[in-house]
C-alpha atoms as a PDB file:
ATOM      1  CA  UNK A   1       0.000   0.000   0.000  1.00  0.00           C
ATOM      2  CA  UNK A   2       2.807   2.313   0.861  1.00  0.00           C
ATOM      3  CA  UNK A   3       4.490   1.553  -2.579  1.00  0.00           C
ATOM      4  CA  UNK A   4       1.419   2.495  -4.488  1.00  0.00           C
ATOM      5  CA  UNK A   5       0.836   6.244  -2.325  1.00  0.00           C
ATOM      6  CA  UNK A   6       5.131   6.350  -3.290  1.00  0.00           C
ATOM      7  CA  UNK A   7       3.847   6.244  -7.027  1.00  0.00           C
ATOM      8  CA  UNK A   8       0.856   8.035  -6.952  1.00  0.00           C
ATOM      9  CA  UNK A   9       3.036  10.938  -5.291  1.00  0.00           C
ATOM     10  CA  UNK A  10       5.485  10.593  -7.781  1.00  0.00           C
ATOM     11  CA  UNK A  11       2.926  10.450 -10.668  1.00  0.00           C
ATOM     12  CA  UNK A  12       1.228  13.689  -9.564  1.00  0.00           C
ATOM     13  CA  UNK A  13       4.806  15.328  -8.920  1.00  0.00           C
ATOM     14  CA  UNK A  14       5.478  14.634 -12.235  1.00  0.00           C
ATOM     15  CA  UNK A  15       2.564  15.726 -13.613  1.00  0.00           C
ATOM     16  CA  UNK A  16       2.869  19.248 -11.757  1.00  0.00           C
ATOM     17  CA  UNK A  17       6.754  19.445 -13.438  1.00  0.00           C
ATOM     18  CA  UNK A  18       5.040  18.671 -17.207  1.00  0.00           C
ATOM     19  CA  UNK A  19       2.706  21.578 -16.227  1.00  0.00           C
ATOM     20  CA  UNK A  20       5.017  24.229 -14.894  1.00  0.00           C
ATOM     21  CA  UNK A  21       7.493  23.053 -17.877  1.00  0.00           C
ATOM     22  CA  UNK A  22       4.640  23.724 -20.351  1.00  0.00           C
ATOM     23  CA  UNK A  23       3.549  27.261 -18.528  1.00  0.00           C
ATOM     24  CA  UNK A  24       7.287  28.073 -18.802  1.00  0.00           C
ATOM     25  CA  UNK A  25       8.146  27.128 -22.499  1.00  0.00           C
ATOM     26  CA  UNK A  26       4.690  29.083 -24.067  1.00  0.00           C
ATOM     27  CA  UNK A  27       5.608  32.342 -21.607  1.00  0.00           C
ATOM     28  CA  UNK A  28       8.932  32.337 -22.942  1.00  0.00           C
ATOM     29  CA  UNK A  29       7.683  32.083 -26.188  1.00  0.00           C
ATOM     30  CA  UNK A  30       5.172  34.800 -25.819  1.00  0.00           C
ATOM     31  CA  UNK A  31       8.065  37.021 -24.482  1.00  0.00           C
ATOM     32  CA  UNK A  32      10.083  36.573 -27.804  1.00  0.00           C
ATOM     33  CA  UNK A  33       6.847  36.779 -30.172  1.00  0.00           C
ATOM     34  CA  UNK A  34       6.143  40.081 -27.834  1.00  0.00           C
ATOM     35  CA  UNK A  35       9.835  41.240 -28.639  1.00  0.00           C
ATOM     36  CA  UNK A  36       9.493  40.514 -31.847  1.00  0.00           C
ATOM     37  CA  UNK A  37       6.700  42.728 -32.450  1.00  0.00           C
ATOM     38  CA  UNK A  38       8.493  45.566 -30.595  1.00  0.00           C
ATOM     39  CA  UNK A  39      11.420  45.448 -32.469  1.00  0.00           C
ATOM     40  CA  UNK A  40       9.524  45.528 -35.794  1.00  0.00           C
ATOM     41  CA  UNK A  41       7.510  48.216 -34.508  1.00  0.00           C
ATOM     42  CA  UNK A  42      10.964  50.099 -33.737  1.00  0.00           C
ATOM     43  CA  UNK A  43      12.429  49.436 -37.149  1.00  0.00           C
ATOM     44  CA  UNK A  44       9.353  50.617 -38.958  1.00  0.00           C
ATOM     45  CA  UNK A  45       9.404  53.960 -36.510  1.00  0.00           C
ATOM     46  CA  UNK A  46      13.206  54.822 -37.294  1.00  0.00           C
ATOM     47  CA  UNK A  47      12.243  53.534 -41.430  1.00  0.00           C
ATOM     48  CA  UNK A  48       9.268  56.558 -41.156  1.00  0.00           C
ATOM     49  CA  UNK A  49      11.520  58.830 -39.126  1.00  0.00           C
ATOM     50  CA  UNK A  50      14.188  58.149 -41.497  1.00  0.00           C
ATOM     51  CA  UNK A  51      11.914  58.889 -44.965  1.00  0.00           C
ATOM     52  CA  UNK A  52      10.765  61.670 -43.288  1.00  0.00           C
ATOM     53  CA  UNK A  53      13.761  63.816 -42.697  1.00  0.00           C
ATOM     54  CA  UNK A  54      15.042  62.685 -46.325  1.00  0.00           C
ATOM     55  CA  UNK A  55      11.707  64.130 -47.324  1.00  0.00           C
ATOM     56  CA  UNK A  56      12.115  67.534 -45.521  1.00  0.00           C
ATOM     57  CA  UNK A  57      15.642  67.720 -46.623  1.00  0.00           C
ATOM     58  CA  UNK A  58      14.723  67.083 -49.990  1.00  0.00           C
ATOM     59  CA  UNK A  59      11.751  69.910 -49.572  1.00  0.00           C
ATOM     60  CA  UNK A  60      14.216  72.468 -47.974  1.00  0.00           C
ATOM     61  CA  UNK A  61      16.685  72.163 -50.903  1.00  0.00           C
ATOM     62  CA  UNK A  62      14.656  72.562 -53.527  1.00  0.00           C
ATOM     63  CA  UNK A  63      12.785  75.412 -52.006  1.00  0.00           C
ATOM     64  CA  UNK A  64      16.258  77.110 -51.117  1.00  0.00           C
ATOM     65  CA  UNK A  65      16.481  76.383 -55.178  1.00  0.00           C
ATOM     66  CA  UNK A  66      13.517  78.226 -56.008  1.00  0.00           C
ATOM     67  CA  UNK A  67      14.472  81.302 -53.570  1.00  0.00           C
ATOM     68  CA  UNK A  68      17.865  81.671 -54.758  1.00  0.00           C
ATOM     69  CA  UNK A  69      16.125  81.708 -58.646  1.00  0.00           C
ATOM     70  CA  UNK A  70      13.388  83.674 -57.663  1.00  0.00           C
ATOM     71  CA  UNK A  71      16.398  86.219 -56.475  1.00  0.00           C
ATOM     72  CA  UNK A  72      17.895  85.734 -59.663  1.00  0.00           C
ATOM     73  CA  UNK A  73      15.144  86.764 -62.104  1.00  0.00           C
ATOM     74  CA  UNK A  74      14.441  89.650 -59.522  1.00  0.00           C
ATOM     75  CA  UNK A  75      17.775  90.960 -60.221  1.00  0.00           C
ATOM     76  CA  UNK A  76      17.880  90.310 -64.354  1.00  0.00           C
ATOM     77  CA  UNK A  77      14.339  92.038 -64.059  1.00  0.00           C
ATOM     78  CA  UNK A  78      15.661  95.309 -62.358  1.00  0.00           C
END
């Protein structure tokens, strides 16, 4: 009789292992899906930040291109 309780605890014990091992193994892989998503949601950030200053840049020189024509024919005109 004492054999089988001996089992029985073991059985459970295991069980309870297989359990936390399984609770363990899909947090863990929540935490990486989660980081995953964060770090693709940083990349795209920086990729938008990035276009966007190209885009002003881009916008400032050819408006300092119009001014300095615009000064130009002002000066031709006079």
């Amino acid at each position: 009789m004492d054999d089988r309780k001996r089992q029985y605890e073991l059985l459970k014990l295991e069980r309870n292992f297989q359990k936390q091992s399984n609770v363990l193994r899909r947090k863990t892989e929540e935490a990486a899906a989660a980081n995953k998503r964060l770090k693709d949601a940083l990349q795209k950030q920086q990729e938008v930040a990035d276009k966007r200053k190209e885009t002003q840049s881009r916008g400032m020189e050819s408006t300092a291109a119009r001014v300095k024509g615009n000064g130009e024919n002002k000066e031709q005109g006079t």
